[in-house]
Protein backbone atom coordinates (compact mmCIF):
# COMPACT_ATOMS: atom_id res chain seq x y z
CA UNK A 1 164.94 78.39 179.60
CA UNK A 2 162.17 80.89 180.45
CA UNK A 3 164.62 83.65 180.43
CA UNK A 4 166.35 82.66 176.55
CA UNK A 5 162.54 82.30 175.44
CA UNK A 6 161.83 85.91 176.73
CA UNK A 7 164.87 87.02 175.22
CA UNK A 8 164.18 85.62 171.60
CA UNK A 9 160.59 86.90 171.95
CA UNK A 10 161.95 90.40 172.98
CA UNK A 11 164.62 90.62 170.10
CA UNK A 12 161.53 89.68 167.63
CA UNK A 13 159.43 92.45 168.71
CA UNK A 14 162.63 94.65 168.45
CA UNK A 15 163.69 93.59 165.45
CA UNK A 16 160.33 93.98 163.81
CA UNK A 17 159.93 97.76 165.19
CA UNK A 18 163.21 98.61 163.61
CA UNK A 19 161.73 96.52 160.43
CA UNK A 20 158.83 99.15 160.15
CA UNK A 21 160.49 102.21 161.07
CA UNK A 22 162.97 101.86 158.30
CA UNK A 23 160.04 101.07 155.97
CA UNK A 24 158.04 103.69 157.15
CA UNK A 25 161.34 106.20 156.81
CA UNK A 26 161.85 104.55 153.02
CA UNK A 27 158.43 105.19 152.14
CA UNK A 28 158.61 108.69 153.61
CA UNK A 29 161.71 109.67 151.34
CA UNK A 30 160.15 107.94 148.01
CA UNK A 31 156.99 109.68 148.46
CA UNK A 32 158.99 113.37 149.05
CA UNK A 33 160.78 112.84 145.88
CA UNK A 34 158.63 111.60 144.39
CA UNK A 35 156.38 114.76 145.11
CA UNK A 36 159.01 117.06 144.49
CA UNK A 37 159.58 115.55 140.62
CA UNK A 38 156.14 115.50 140.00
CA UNK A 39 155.50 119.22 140.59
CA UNK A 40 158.65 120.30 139.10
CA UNK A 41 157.71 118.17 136.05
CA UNK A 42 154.35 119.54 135.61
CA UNK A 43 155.29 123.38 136.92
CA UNK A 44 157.80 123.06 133.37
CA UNK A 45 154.98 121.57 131.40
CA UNK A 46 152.65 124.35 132.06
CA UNK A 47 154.92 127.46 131.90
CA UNK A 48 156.26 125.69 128.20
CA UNK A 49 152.56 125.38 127.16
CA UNK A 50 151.82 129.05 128.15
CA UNK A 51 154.67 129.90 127.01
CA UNK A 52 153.76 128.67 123.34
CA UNK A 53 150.17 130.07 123.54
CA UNK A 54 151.77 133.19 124.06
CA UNK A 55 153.87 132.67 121.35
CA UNK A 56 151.04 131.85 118.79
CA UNK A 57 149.16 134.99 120.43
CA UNK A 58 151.49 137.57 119.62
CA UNK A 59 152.55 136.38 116.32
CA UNK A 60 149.07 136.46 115.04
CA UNK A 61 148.49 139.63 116.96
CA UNK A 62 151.04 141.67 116.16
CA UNK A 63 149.52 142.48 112.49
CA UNK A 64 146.03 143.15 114.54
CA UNK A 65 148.06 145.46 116.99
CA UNK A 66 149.53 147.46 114.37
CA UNK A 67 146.33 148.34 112.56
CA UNK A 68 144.47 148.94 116.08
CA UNK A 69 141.66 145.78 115.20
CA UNK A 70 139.97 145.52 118.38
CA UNK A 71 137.27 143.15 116.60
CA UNK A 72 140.18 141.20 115.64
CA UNK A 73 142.11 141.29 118.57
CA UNK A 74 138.82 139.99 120.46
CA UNK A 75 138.32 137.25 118.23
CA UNK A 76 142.11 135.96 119.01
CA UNK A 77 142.26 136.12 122.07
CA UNK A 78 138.83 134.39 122.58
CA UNK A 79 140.27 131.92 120.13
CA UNK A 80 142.64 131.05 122.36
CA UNK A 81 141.07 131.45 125.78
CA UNK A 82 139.42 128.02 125.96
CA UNK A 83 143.00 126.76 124.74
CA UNK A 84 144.88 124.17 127.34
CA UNK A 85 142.82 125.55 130.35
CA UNK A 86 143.89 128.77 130.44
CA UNK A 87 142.34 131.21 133.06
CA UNK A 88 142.54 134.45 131.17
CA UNK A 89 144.72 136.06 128.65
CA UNK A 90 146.03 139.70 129.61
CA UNK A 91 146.27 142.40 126.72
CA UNK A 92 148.37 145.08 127.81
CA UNK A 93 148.81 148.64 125.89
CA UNK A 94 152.63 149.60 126.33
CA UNK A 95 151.30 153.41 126.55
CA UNK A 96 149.51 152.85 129.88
């Protein structure tokens, strides 16, 4: 008798382990992809939205460009520098 109860109490203990392993493992993988969709998701979001800015910037200063309006260059890009958190906007001369 002593030896089945010992046995029932050992296959409990076992069977929880293995019970919190797996959910340990499960939450392990959910959280990974989980992770991994989230920054893909939000990498996309950002490189669109800079990608639009960018977009707005060089249709508006193209004309600007053209006519060598460094006022109104300056006012553009400051226009858009406080835009969707940006960090900086880089104005490059193709002659340089």
């Amino acid at each position: 008798m002593a030896a089945s109860r010992n046995l029932l109490t050992n296959l409990r203990v076992k069977i929880t382990i293995y019970i919190l392993i797996g959910a340990v493992v499960f939450s392990g993988v959910i959280i990974l992809v989980t992770s991994h969709f989230l920054r893909q998701t939000l990498t996309d979001s950002l490189v669109n939205q800079g990608r639009i800015v960018a977009s707005s910037i060089a249709e508006l200063a193209a004309e600007k460009l053209i006519e060598e309006d460094q006022v109104g260059l300056k006012k553009i890009s400051e226009k858009y520098r406080y835009y969707l958190s940006n960090e900086y906007i880089i104005i490059v001369d193709a002659d340089y």
